[in-house]
Protein backbone atom coordinates (compact mmCIF):
# COMPACT_ATOMS: atom_id res chain seq x y z
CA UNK A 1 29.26 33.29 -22.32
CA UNK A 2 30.82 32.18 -19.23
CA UNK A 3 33.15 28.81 -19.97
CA UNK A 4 32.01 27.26 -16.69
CA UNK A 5 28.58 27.83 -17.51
CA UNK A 6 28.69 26.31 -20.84
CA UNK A 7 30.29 23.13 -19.14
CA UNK A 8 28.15 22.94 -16.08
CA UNK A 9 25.50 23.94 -17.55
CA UNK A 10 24.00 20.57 -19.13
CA UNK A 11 25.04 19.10 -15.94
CA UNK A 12 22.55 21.28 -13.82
CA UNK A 13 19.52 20.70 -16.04
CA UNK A 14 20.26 16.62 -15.54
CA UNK A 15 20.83 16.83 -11.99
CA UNK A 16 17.77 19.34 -11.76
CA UNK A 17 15.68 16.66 -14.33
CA UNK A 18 16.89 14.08 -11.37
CA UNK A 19 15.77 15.87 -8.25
CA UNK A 20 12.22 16.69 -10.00
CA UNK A 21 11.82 12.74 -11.07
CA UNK A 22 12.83 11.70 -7.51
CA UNK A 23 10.43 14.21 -6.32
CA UNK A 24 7.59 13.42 -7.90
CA UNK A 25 8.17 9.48 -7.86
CA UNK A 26 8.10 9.64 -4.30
CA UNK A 27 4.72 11.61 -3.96
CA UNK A 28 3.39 8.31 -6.25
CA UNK A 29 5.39 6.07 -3.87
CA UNK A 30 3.22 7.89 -1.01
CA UNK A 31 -0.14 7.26 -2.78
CA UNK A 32 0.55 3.62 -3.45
CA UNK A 33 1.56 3.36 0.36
CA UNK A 34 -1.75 4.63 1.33
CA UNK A 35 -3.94 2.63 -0.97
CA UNK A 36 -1.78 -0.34 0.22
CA UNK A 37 -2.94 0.80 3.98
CA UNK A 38 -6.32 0.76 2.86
CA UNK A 39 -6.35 -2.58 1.23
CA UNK A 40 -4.87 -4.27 4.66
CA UNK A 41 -7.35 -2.52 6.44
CA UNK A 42 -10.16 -3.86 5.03
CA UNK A 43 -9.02 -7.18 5.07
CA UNK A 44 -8.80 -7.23 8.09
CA UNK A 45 -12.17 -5.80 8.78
CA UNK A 46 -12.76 -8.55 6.40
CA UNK A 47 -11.29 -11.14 8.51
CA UNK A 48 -13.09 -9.62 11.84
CA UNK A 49 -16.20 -10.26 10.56
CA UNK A 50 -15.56 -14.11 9.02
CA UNK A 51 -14.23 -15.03 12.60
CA UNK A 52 -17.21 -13.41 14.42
CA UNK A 53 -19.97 -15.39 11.96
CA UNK A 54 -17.90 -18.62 12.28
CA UNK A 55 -17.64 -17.88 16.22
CA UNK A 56 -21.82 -17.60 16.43
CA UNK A 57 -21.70 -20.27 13.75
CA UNK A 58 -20.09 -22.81 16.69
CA UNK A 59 -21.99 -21.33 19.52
CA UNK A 60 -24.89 -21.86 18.26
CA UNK A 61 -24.97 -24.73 15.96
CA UNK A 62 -27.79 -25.73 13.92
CA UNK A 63 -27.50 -29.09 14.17
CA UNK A 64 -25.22 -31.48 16.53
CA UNK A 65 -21.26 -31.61 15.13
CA UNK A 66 -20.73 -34.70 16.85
CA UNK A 67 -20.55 -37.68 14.96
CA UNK A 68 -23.13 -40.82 15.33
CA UNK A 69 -21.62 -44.07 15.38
């Protein structure tokens, strides 16, 4: 057996161990970006839709918002 190899050796499998856990970490890292996306979107669409029923809500009032002294 090559010397070098039997000193490098354990050092490649780490390093390689490394590169695969960084790889696959950011693939997750990707996912929870996305769902994240998804999330703000609907709140938003979420918001959108509060503002426009509280917008007909004041055009169109039900009964007078001014007070009666």
């Amino acid at each position: 057996m090559n010397p070098a190899f039997g000193q490098w050796g354990p050092v490649a499998v780490i390093v390689g161990g490394y590169l695969l856990g960084i790889y696959f970490q950011n693939r997750r890292i990707d996912d929870l970006r996305d769902s994240m996306n998804r999330r703000f979107d609907d709140l938003r669409e979420l918001l959108k839709s509060e503002v426009k029923r509280l917008d007909e809500r004041f055009d169109c009032p039900e009964r007078p918002m001014v007070r009666q002294s």
